[in-house]
PDB file of N, CA and C in Angstrom:
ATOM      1  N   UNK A   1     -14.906 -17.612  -1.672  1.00  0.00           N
ATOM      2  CA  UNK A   1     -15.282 -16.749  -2.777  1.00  0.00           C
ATOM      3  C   UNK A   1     -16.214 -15.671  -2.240  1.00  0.00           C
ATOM      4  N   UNK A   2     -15.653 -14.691  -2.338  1.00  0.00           N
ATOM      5  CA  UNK A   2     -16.602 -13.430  -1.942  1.00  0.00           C
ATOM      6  C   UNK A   2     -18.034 -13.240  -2.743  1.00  0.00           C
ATOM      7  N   UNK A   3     -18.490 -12.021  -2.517  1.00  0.00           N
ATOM      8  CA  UNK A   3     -20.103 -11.993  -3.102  1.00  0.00           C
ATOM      9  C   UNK A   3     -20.228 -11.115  -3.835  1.00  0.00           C
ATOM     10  N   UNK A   4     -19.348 -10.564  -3.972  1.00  0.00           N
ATOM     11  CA  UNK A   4     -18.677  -8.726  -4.797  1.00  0.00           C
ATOM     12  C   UNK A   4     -18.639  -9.606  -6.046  1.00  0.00           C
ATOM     13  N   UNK A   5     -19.517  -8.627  -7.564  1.00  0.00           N
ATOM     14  CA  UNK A   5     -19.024  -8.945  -8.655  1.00  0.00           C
ATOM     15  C   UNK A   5     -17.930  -8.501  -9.568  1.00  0.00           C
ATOM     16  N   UNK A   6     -17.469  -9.535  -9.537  1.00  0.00           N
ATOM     17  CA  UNK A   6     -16.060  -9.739 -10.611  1.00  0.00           C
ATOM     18  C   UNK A   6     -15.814  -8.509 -11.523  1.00  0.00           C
ATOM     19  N   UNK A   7     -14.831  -7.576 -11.238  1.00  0.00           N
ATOM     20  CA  UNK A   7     -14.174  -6.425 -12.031  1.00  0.00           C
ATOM     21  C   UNK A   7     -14.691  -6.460 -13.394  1.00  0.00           C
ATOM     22  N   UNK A   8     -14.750  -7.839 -14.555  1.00  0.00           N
ATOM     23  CA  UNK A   8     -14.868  -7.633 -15.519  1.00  0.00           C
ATOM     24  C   UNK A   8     -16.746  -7.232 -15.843  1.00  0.00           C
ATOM     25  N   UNK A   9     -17.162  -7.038 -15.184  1.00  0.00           N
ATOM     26  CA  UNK A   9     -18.946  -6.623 -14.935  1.00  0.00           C
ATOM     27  C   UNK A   9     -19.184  -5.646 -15.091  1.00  0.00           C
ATOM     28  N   UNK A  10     -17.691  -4.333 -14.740  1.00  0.00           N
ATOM     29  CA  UNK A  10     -17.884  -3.294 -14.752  1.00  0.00           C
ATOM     30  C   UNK A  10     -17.335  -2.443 -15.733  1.00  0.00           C
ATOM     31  N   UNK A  11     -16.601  -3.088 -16.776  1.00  0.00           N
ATOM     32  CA  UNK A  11     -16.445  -3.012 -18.211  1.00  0.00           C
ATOM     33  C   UNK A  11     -17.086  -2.785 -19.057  1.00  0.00           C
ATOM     34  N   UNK A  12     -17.084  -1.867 -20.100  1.00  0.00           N
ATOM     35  CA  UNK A  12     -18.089  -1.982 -21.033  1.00  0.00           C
ATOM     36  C   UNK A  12     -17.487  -2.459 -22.445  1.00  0.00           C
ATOM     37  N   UNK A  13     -16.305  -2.648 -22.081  1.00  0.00           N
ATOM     38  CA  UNK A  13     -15.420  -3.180 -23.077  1.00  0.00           C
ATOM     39  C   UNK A  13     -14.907  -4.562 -23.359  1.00  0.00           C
ATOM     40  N   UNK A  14     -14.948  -5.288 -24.411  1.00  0.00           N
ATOM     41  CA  UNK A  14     -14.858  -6.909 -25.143  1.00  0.00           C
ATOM     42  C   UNK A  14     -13.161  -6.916 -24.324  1.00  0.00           C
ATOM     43  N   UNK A  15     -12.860  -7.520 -23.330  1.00  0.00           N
ATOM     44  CA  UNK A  15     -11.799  -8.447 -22.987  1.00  0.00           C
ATOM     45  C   UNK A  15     -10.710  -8.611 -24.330  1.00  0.00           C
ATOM     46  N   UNK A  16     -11.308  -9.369 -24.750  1.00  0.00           N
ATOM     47  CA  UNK A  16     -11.174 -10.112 -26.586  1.00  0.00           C
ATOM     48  C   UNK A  16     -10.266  -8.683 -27.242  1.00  0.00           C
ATOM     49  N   UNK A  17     -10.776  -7.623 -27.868  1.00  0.00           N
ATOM     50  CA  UNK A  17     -10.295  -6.725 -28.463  1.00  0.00           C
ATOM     51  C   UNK A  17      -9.533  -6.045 -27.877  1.00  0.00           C
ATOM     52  N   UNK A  18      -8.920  -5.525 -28.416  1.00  0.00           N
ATOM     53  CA  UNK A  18      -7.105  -4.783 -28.388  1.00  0.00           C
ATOM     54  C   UNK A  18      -7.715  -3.769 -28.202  1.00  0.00           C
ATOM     55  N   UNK A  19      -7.400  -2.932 -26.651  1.00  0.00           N
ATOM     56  CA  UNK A  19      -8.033  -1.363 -26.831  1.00  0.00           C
ATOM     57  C   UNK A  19      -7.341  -0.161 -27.547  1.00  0.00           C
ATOM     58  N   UNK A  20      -7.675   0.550 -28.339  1.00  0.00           N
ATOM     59  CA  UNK A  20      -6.575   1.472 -28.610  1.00  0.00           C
ATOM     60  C   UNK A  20      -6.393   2.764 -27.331  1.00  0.00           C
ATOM     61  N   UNK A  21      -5.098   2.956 -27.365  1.00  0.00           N
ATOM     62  CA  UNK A  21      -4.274   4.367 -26.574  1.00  0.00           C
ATOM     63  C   UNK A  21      -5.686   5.139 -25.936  1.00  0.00           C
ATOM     64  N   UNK A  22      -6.683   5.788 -26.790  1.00  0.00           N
ATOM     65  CA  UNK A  22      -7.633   6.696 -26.608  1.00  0.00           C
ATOM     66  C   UNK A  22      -8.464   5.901 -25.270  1.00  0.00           C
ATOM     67  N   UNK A  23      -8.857   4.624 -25.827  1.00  0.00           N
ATOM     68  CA  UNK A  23      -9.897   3.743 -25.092  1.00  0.00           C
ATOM     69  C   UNK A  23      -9.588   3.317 -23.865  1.00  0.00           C
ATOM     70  N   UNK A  24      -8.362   3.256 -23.967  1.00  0.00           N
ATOM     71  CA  UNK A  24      -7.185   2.509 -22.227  1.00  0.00           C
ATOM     72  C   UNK A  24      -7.910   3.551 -21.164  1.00  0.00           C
ATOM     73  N   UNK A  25      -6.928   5.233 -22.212  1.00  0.00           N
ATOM     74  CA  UNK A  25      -7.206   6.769 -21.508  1.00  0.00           C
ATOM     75  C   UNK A  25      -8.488   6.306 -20.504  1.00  0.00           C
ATOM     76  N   UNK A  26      -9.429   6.134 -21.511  1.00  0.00           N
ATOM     77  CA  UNK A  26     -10.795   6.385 -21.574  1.00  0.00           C
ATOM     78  C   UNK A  26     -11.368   5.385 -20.214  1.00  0.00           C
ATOM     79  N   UNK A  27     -10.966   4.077 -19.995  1.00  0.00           N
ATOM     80  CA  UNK A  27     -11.282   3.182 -19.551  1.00  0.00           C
ATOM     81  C   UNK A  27     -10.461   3.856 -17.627  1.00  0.00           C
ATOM     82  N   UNK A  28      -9.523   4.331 -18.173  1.00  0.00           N
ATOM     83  CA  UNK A  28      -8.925   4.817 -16.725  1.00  0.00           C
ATOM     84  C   UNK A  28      -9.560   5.001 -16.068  1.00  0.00           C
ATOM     85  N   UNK A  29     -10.187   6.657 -16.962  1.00  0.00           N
ATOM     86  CA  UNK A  29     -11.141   7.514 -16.227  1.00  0.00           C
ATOM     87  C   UNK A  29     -12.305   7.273 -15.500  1.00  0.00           C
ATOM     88  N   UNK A  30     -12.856   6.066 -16.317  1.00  0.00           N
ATOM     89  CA  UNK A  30     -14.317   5.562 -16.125  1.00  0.00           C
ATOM     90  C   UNK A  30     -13.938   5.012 -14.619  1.00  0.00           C
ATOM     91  N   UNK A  31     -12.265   4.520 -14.134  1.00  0.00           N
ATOM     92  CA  UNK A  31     -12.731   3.225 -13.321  1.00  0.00           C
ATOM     93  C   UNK A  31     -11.963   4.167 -12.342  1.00  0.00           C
ATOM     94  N   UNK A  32     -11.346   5.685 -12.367  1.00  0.00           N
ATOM     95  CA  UNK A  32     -11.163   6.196 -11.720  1.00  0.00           C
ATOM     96  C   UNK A  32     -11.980   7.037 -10.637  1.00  0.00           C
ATOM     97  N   UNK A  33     -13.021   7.458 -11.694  1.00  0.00           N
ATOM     98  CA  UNK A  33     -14.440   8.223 -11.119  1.00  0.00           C
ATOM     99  C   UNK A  33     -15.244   7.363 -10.512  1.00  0.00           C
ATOM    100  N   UNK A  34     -15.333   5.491 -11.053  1.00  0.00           N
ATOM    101  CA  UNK A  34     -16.161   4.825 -10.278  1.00  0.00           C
ATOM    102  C   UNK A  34     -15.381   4.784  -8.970  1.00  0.00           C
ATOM    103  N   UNK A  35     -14.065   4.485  -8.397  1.00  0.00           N
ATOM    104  CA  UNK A  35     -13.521   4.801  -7.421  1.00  0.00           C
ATOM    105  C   UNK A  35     -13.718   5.903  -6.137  1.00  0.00           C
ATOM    106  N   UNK A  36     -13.396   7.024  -6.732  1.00  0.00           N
ATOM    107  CA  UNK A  36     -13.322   8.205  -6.466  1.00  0.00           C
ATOM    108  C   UNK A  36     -15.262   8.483  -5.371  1.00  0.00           C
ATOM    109  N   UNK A  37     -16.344   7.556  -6.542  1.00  0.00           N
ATOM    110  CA  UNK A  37     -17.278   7.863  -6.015  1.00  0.00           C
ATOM    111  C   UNK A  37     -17.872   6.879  -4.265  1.00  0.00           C
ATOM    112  N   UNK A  38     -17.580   5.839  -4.922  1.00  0.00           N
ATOM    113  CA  UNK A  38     -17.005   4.932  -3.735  1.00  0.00           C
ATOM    114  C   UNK A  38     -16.261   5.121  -2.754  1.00  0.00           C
ATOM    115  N   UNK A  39     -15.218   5.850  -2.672  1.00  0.00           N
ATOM    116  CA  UNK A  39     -14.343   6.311  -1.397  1.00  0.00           C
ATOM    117  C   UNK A  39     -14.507   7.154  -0.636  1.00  0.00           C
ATOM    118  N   UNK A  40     -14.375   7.467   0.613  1.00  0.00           N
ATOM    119  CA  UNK A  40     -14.909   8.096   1.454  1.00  0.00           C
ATOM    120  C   UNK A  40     -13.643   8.860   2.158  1.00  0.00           C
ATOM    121  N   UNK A  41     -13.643  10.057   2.781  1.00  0.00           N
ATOM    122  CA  UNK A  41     -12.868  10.772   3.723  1.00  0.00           C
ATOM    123  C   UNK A  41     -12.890  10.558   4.698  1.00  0.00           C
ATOM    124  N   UNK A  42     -11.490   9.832   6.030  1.00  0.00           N
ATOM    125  CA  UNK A  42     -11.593   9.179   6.959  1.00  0.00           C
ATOM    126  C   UNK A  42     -11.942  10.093   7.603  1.00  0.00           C
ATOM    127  N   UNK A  43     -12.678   9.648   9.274  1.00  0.00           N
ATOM    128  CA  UNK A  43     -12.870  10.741   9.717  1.00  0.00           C
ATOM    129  C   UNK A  43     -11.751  10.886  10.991  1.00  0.00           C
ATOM    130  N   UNK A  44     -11.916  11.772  12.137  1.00  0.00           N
ATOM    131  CA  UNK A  44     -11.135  11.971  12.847  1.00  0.00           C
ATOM    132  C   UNK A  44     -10.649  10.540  13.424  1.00  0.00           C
ATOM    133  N   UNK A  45     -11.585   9.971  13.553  1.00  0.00           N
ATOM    134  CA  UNK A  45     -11.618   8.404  14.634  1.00  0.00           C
ATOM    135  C   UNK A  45     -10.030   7.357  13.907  1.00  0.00           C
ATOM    136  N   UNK A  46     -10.801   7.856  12.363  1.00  0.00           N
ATOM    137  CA  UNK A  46      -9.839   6.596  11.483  1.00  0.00           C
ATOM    138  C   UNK A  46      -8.411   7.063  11.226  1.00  0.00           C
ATOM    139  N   UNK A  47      -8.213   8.724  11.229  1.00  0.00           N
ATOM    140  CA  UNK A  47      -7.114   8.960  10.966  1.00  0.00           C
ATOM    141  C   UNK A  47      -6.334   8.815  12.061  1.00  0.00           C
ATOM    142  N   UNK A  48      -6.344   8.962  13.377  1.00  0.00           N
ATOM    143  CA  UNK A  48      -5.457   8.787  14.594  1.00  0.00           C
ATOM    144  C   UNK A  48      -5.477   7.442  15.018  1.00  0.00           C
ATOM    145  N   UNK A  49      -6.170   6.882  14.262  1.00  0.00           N
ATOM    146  CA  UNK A  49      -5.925   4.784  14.700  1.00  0.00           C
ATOM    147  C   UNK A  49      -4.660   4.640  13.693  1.00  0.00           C
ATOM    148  N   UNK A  50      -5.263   5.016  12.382  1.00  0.00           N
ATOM    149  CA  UNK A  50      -4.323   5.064  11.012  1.00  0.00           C
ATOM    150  C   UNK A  50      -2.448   5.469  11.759  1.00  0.00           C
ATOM    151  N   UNK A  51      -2.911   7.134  12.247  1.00  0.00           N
ATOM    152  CA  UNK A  51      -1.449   7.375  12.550  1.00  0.00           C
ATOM    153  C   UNK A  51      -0.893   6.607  13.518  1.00  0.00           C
ATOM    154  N   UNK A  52      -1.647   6.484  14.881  1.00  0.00           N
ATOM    155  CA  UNK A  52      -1.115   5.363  15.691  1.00  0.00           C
ATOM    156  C   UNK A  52      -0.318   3.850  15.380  1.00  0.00           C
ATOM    157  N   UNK A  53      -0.973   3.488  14.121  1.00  0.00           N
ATOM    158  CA  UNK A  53       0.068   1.890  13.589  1.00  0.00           C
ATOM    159  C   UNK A  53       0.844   2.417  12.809  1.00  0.00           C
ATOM    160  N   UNK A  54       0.944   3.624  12.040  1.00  0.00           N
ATOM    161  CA  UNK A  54       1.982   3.957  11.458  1.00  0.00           C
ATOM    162  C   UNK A  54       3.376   4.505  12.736  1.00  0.00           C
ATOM    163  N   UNK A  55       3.199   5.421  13.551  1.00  0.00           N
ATOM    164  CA  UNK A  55       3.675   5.543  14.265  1.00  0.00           C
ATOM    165  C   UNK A  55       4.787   4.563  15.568  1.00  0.00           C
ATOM    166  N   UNK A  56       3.585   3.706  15.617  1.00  0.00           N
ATOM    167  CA  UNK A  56       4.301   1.791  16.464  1.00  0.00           C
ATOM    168  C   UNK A  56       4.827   1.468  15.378  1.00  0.00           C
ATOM    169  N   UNK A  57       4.603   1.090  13.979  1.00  0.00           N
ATOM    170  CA  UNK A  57       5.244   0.278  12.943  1.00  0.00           C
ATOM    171  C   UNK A  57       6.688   1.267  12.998  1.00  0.00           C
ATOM    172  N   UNK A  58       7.000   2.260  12.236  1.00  0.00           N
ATOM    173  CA  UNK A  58       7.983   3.585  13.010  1.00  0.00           C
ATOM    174  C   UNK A  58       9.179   3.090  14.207  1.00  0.00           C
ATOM    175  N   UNK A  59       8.536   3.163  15.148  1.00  0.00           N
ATOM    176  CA  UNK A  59       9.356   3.309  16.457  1.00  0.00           C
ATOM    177  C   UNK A  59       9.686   1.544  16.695  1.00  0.00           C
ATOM    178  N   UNK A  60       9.069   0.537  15.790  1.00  0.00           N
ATOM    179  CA  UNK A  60       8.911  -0.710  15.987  1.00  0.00           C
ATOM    180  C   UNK A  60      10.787  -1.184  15.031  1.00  0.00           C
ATOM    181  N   UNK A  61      10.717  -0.637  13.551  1.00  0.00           N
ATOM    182  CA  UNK A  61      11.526  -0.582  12.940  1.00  0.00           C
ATOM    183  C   UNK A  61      12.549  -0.260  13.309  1.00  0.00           C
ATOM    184  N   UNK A  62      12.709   1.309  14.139  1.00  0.00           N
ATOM    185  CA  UNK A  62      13.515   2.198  14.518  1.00  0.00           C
ATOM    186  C   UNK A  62      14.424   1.358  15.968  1.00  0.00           C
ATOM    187  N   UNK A  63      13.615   0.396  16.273  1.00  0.00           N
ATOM    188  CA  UNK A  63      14.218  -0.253  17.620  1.00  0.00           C
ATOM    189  C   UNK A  63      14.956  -1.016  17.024  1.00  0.00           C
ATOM    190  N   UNK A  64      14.419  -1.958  16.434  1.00  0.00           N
ATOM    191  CA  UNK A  64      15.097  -3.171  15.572  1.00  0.00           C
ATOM    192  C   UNK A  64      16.479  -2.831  14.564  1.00  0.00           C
ATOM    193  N   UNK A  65      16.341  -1.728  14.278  1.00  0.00           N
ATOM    194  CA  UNK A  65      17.822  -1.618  13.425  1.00  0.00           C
ATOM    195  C   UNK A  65      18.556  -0.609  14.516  1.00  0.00           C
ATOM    196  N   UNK A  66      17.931  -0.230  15.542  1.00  0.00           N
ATOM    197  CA  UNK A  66      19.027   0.492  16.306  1.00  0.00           C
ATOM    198  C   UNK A  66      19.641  -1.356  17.402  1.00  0.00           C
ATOM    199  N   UNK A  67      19.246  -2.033  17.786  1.00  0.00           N
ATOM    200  CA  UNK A  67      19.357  -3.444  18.179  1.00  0.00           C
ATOM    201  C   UNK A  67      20.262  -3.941  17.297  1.00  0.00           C
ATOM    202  N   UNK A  68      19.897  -3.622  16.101  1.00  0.00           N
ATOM    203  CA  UNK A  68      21.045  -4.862  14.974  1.00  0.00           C
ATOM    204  C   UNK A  68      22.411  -3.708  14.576  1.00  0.00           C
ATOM    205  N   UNK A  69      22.270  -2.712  14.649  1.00  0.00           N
ATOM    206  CA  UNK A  69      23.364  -1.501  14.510  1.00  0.00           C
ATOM    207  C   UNK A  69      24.259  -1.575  15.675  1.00  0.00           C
ATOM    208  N   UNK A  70      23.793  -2.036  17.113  1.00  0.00           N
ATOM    209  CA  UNK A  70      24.485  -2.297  18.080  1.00  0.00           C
ATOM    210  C   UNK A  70      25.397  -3.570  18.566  1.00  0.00           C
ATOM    211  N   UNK A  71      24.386  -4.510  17.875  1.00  0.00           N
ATOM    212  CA  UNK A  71      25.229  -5.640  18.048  1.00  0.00           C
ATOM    213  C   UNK A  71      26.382  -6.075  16.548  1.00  0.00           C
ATOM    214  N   UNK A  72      26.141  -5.123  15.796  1.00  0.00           N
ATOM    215  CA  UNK A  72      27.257  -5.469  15.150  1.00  0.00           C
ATOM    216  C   UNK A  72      28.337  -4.728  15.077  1.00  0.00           C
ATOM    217  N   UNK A  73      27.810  -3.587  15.977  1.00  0.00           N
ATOM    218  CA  UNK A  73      29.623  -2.746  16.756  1.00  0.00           C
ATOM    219  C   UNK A  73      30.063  -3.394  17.358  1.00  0.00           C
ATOM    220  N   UNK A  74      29.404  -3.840  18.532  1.00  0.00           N
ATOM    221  CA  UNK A  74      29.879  -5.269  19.714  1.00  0.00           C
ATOM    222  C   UNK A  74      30.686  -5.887  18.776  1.00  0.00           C
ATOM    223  N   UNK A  75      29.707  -6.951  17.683  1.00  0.00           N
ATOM    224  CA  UNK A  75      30.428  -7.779  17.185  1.00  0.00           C
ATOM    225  C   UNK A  75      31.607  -7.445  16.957  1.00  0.00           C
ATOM    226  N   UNK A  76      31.731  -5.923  16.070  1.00  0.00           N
ATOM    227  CA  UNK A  76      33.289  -5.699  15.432  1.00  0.00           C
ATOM    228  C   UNK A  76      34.295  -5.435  15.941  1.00  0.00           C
ATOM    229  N   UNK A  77      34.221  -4.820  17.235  1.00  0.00           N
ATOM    230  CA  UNK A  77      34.757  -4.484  18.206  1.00  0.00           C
ATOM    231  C   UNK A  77      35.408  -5.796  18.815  1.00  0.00           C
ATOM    232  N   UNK A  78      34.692  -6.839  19.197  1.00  0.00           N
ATOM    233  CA  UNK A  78      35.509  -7.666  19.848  1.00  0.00           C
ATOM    234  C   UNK A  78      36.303  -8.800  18.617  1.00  0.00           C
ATOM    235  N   UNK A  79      36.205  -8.575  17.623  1.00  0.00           N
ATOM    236  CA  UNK A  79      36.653  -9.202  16.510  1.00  0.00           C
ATOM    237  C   UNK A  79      37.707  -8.250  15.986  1.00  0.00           C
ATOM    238  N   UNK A  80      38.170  -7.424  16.736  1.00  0.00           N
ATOM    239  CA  UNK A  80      38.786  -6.690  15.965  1.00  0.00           C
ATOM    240  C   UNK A  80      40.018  -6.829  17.363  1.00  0.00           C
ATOM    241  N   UNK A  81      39.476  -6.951  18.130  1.00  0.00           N
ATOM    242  CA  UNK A  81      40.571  -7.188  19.817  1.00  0.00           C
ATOM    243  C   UNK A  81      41.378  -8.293  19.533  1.00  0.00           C
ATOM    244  N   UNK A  82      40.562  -9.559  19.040  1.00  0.00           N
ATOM    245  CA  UNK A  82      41.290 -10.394  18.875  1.00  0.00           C
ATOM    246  C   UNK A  82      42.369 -10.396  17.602  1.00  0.00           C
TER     247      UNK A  82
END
């Protein structure tokens, strides 16, 4: 159990009651801006680690279905001889 308090803390709204349309809106915003203030802009360091696993994940995928695209020409190919 972590030490962070529980989402509903940061509510100012009864669980219990049905919010109306306006209040949902309303509740967005509140937990959008608390967000927004909390988040930070990566800096150079985090974005080229960031692109780097996107990039291996990428070329990681790109191997693996060029591998399974090959062996099932093989496959068809010699299933098709016989």
């Amino acid at each position: 159990m972590s030490n962070y308090p529980r989402y509903e803390n940061y509510s100012r709204y009864d669980k219990k009651k049905k919010l109306s349309i306006y209040e949902r809106i309303g509740v967005f915003f509140q937990n959008t801006k608390r967000i927004m203030k909390v988040a930070n802009k990566p800096d150079r360091k985090e974005y080229l680690l960031v692109f780097k696993i996107c990039a291996i994940g990428l070329l990681v995928l790109g191997a693996i279905s060029y591998v399974i695209q090959l062996l099932w020409t093989v496959i068809n190919t010699i299933l098709q001889i016989r």
